[in-house]
PDB file of N, CA and C in Angstrom:
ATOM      1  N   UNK A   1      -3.195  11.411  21.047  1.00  0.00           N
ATOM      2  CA  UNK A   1      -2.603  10.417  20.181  1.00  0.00           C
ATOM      3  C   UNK A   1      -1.794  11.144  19.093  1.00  0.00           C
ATOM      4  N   UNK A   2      -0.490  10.341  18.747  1.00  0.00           N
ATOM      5  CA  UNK A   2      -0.173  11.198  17.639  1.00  0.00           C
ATOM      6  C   UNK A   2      -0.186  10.786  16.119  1.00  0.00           C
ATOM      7  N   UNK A   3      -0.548  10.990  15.226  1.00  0.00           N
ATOM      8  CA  UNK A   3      -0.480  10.908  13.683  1.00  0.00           C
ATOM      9  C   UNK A   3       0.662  11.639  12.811  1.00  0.00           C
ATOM     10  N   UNK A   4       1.352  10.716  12.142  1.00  0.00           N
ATOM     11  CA  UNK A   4       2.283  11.205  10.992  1.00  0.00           C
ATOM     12  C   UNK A   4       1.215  11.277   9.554  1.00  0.00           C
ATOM     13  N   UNK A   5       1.301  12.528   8.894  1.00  0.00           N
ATOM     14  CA  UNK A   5       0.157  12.732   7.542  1.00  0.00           C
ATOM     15  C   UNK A   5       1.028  12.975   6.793  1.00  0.00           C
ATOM     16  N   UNK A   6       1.582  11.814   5.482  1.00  0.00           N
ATOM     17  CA  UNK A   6       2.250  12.439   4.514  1.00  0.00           C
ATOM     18  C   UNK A   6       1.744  13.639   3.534  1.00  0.00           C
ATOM     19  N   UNK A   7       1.817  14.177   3.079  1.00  0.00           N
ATOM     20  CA  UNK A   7       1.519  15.255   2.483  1.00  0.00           C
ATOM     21  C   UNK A   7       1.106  14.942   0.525  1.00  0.00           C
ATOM     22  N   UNK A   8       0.777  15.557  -0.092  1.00  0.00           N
ATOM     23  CA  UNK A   8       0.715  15.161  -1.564  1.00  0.00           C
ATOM     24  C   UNK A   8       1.713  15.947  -2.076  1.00  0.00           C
ATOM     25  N   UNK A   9       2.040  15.927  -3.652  1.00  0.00           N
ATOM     26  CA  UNK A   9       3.515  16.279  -4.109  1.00  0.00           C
ATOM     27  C   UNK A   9       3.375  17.496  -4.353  1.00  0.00           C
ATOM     28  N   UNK A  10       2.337  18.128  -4.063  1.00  0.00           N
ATOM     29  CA  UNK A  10       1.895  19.437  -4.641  1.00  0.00           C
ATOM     30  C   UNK A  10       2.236  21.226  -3.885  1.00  0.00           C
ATOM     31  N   UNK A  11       2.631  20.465  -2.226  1.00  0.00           N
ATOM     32  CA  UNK A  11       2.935  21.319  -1.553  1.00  0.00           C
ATOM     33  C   UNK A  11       4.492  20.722  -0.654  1.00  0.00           C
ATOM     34  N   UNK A  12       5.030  21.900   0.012  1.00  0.00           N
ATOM     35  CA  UNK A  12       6.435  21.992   0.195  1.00  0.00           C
ATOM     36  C   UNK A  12       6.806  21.228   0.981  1.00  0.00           C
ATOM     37  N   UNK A  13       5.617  21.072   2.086  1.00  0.00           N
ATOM     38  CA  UNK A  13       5.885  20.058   3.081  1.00  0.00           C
ATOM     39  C   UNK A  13       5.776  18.883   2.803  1.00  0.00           C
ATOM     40  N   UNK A  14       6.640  17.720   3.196  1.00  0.00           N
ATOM     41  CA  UNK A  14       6.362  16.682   2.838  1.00  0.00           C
ATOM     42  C   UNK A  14       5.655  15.376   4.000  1.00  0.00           C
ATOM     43  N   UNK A  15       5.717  16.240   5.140  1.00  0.00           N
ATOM     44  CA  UNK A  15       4.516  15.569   6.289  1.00  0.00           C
ATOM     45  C   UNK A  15       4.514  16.509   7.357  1.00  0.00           C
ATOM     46  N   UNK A  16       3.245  15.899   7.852  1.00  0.00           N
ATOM     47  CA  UNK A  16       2.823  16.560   9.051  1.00  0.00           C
ATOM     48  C   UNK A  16       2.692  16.081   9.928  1.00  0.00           C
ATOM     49  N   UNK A  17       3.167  15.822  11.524  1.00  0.00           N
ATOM     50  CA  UNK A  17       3.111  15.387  12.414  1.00  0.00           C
ATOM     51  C   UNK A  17       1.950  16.121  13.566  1.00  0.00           C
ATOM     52  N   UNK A  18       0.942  14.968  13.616  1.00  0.00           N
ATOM     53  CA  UNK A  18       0.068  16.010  14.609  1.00  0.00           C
ATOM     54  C   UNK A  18      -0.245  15.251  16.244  1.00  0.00           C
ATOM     55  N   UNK A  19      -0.545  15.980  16.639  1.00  0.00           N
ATOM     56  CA  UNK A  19      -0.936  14.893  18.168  1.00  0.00           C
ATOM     57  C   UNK A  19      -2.144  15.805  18.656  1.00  0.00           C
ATOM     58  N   UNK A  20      -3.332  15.030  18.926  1.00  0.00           N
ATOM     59  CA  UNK A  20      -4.580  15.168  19.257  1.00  0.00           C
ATOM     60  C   UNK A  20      -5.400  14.678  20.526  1.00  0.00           C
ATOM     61  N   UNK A  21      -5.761  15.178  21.237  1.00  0.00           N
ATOM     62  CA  UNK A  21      -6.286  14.782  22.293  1.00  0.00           C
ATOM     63  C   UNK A  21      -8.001  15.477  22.250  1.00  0.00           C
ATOM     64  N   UNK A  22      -8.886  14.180  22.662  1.00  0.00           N
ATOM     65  CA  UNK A  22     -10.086  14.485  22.425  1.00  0.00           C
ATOM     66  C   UNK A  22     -10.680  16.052  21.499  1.00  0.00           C
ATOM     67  N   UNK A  23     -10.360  15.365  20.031  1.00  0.00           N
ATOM     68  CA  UNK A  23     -10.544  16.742  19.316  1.00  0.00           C
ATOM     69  C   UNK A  23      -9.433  17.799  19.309  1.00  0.00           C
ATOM     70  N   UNK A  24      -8.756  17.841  20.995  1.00  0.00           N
ATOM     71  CA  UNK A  24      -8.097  19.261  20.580  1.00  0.00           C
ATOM     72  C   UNK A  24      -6.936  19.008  20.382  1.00  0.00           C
ATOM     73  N   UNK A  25      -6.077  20.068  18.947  1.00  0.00           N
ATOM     74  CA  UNK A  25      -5.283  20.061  18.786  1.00  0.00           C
ATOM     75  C   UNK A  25      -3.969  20.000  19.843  1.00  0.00           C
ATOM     76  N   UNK A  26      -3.181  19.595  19.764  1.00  0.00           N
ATOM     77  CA  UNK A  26      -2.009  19.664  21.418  1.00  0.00           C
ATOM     78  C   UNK A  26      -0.468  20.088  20.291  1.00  0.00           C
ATOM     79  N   UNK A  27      -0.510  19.728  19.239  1.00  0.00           N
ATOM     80  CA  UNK A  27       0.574  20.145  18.870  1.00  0.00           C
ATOM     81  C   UNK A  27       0.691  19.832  17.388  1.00  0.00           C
ATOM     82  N   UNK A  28       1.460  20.456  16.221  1.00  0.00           N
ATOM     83  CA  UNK A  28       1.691  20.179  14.832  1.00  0.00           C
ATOM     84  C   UNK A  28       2.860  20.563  14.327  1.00  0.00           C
ATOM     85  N   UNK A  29       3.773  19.711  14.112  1.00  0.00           N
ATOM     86  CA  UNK A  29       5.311  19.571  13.042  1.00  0.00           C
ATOM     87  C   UNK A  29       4.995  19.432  11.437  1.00  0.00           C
ATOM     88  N   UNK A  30       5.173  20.279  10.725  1.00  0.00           N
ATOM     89  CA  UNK A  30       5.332  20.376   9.527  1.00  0.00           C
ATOM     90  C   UNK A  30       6.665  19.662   8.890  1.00  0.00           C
ATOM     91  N   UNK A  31       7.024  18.909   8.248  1.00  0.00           N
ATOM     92  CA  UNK A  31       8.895  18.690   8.092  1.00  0.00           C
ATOM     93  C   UNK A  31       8.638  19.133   6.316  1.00  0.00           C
ATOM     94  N   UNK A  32       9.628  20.012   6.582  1.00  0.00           N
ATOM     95  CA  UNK A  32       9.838  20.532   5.365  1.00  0.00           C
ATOM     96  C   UNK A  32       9.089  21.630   4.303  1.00  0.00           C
ATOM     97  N   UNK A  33       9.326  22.496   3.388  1.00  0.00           N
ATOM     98  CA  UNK A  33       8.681  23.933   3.436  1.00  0.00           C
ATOM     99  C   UNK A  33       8.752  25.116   4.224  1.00  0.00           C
ATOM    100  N   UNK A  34       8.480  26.386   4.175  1.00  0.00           N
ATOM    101  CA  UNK A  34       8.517  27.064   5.245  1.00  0.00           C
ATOM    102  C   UNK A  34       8.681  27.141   5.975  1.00  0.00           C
ATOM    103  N   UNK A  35       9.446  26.757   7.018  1.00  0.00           N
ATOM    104  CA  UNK A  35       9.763  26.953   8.247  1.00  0.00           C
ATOM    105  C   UNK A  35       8.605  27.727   9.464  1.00  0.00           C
ATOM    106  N   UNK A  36       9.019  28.980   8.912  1.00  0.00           N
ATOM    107  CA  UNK A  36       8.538  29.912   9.626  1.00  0.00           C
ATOM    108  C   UNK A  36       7.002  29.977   9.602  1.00  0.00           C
ATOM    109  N   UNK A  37       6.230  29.779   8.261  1.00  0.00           N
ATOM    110  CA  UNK A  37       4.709  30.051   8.330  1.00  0.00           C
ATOM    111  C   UNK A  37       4.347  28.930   8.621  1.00  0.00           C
ATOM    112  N   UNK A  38       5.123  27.265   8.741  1.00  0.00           N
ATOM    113  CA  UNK A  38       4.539  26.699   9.301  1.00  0.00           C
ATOM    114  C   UNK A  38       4.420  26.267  10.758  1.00  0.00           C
ATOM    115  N   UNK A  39       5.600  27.581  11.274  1.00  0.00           N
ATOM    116  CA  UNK A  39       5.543  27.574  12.568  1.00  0.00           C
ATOM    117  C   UNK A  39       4.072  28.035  13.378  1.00  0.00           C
ATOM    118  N   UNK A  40       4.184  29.084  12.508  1.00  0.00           N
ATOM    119  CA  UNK A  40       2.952  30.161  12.483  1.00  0.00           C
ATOM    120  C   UNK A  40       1.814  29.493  12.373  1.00  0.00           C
ATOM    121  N   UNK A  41       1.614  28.609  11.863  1.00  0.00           N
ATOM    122  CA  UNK A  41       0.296  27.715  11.664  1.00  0.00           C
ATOM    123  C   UNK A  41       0.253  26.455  12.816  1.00  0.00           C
ATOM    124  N   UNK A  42       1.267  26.262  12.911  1.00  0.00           N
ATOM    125  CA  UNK A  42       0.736  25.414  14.199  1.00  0.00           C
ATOM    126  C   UNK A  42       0.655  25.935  15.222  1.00  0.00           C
ATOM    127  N   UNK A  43       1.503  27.101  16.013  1.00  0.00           N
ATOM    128  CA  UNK A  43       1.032  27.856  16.877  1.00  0.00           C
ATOM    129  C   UNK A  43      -0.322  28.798  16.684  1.00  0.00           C
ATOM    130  N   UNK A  44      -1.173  28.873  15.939  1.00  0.00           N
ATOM    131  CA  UNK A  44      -2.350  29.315  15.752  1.00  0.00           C
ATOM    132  C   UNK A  44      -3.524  28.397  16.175  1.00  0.00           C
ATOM    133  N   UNK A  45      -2.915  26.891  15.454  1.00  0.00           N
ATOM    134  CA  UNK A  45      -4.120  25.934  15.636  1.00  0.00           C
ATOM    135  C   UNK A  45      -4.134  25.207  16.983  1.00  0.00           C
ATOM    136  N   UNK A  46      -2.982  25.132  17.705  1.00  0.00           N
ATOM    137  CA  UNK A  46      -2.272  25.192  18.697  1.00  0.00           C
ATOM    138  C   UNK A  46      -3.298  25.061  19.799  1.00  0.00           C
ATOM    139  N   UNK A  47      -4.567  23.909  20.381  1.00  0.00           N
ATOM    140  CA  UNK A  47      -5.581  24.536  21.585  1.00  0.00           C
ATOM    141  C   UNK A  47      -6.731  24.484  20.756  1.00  0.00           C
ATOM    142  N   UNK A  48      -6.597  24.436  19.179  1.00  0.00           N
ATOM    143  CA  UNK A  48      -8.212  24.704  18.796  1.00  0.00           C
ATOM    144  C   UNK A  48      -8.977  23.118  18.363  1.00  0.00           C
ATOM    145  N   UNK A  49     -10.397  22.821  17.952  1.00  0.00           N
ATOM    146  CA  UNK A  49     -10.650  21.796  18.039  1.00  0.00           C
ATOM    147  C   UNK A  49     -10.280  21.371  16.370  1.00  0.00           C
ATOM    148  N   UNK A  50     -10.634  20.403  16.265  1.00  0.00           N
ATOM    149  CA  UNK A  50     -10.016  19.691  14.807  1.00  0.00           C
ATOM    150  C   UNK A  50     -10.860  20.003  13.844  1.00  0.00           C
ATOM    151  N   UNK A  51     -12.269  20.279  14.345  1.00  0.00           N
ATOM    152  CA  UNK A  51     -13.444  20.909  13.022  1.00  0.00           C
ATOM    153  C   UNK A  51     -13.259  22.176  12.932  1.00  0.00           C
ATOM    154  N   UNK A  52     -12.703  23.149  14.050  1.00  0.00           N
ATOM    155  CA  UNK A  52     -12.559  24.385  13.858  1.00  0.00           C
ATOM    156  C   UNK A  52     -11.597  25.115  13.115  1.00  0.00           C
ATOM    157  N   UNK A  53     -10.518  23.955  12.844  1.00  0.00           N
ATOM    158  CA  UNK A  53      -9.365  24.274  12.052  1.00  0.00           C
ATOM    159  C   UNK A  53      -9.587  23.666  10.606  1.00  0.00           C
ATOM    160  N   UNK A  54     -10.236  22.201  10.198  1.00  0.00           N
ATOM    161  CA  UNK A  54     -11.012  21.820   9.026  1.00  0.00           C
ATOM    162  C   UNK A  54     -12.084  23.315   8.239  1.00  0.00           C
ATOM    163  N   UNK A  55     -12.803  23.821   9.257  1.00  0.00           N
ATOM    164  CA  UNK A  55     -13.423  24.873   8.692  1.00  0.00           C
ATOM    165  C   UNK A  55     -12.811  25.815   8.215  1.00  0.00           C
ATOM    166  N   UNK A  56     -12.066  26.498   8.648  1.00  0.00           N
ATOM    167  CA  UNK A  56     -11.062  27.633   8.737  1.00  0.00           C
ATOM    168  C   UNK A  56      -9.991  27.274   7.331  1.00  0.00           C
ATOM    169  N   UNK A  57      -9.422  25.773   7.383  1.00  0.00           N
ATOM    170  CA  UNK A  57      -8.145  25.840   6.432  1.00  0.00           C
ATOM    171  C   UNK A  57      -8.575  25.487   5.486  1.00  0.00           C
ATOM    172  N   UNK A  58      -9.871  24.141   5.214  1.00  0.00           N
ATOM    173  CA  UNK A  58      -9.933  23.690   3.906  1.00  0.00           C
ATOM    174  C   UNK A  58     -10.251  24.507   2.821  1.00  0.00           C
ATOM    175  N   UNK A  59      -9.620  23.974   1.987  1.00  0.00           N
ATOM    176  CA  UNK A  59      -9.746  24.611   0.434  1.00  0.00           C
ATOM    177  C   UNK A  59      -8.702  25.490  -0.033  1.00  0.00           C
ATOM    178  N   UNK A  60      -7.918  26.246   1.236  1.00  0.00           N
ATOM    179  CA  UNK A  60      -7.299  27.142   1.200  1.00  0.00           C
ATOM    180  C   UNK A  60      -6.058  26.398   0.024  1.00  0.00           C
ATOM    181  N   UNK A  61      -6.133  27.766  -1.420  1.00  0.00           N
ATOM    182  CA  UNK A  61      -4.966  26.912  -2.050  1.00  0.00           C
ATOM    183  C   UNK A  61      -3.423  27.835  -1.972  1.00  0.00           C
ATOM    184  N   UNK A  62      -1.784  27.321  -2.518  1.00  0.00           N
ATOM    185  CA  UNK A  62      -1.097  27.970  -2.692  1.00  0.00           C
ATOM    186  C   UNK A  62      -0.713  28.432  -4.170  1.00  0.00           C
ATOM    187  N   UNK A  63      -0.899  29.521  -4.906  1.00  0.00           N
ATOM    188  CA  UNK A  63      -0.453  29.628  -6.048  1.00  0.00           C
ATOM    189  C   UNK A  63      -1.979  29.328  -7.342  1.00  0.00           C
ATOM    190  N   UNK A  64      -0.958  28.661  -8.149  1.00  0.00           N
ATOM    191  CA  UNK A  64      -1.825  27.688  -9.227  1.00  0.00           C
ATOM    192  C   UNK A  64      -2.118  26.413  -8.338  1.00  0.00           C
ATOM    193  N   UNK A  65      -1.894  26.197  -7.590  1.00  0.00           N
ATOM    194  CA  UNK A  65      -1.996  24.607  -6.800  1.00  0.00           C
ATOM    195  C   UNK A  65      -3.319  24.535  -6.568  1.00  0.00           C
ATOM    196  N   UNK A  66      -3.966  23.036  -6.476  1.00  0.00           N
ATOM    197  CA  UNK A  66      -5.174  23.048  -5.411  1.00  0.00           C
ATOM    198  C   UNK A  66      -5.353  22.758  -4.435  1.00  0.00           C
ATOM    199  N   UNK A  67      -3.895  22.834  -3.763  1.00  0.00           N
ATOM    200  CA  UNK A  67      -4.462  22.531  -2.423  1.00  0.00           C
ATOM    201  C   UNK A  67      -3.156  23.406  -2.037  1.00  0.00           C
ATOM    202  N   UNK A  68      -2.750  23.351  -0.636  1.00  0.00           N
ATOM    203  CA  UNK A  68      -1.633  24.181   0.397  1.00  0.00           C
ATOM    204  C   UNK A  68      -1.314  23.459   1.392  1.00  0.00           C
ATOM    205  N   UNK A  69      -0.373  24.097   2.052  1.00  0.00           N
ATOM    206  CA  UNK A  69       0.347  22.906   3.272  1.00  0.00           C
ATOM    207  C   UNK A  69      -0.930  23.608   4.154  1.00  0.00           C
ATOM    208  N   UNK A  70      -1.468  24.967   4.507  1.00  0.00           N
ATOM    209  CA  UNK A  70      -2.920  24.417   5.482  1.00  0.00           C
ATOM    210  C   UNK A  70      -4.079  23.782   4.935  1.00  0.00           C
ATOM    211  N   UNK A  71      -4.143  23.899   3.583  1.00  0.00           N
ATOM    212  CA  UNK A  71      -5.008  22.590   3.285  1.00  0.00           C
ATOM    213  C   UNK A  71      -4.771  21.415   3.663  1.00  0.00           C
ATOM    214  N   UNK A  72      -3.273  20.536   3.410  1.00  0.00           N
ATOM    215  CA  UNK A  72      -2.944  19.099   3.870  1.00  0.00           C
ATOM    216  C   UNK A  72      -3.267  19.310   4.735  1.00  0.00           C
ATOM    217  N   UNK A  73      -3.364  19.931   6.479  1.00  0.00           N
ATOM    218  CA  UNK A  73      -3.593  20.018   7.517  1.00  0.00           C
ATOM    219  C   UNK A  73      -4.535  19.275   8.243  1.00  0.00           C
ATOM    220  N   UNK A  74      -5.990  20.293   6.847  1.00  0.00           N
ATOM    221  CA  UNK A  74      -7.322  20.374   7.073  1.00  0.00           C
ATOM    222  C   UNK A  74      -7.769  18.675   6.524  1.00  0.00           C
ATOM    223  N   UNK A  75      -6.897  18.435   5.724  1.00  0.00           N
ATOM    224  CA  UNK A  75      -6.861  17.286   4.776  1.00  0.00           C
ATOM    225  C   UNK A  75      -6.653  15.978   6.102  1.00  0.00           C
ATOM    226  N   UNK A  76      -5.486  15.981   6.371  1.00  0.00           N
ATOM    227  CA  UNK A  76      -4.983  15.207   7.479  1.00  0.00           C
ATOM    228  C   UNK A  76      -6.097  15.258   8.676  1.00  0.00           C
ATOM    229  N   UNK A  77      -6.562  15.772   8.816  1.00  0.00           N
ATOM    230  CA  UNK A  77      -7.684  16.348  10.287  1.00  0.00           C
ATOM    231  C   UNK A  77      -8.741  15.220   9.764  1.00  0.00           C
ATOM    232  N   UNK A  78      -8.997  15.525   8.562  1.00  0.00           N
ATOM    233  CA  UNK A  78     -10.212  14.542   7.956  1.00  0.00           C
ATOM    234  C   UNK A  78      -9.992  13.251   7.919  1.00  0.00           C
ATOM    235  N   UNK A  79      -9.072  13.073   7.722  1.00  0.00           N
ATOM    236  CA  UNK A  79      -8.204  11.693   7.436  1.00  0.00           C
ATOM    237  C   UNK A  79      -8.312  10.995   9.227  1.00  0.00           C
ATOM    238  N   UNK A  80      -7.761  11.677   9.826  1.00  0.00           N
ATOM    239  CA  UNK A  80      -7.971  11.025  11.043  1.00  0.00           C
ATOM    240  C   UNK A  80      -9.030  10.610  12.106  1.00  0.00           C
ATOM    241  N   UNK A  81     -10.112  12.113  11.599  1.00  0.00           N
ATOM    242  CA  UNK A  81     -11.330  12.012  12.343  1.00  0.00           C
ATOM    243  C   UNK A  81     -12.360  10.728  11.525  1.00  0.00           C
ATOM    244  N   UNK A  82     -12.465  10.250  10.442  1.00  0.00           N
ATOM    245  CA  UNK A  82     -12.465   9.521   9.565  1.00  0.00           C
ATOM    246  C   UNK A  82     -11.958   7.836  10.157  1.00  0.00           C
ATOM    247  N   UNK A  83     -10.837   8.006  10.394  1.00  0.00           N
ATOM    248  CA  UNK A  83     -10.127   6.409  11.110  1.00  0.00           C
ATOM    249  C   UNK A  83     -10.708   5.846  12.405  1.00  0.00           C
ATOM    250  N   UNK A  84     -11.129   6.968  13.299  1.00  0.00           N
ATOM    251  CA  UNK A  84     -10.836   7.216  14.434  1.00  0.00           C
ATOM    252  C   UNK A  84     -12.457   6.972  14.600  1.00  0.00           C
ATOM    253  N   UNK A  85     -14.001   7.096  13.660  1.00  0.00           N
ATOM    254  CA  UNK A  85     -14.975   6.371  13.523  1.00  0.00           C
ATOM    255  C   UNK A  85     -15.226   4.947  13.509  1.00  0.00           C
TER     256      UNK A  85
END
């Protein structure tokens, strides 16, 4: 299934496009920010399950910020596994 996750104002990206199939990740579009590391981040999570990437990204911050575009990620993951109860 796929999910659009807007993002909060705090990081570069301003959504995330994910598509999920039983748990496992199948694919993730970042629009906007980094390009490149958020290429890098979805080809990483790319195959893995949705708690394994929640574990791994949350909390992670950028800067002074409290949160990061792989936090929204981990954020969005929650958000969906959450709906999807």
């Amino acid at each position: 299934m796929k999910y659009i996750y807007n993002t909060n104002n705090q990081v570069c990206a301003q959504s995330i496009e994910l598509e999920i199939e039983n748990n496992i990740i199948k694919s993730v579009n970042f629009t906007g920010g980094c390009h490149g590391n958020h290429r890098g981040i979805a080809s990483l999570v790319q195959g893995m399950s949705a708690d394994e990437v929640i574990r791994r990204l949350a909390g992670i911050t950028c800067g002074f910020r409290a949160t990061s575009c792989p936090d929204q990620l981990a954020q969005a993951l929650k958000q969906i596994q959450s709906e999807s109860k």
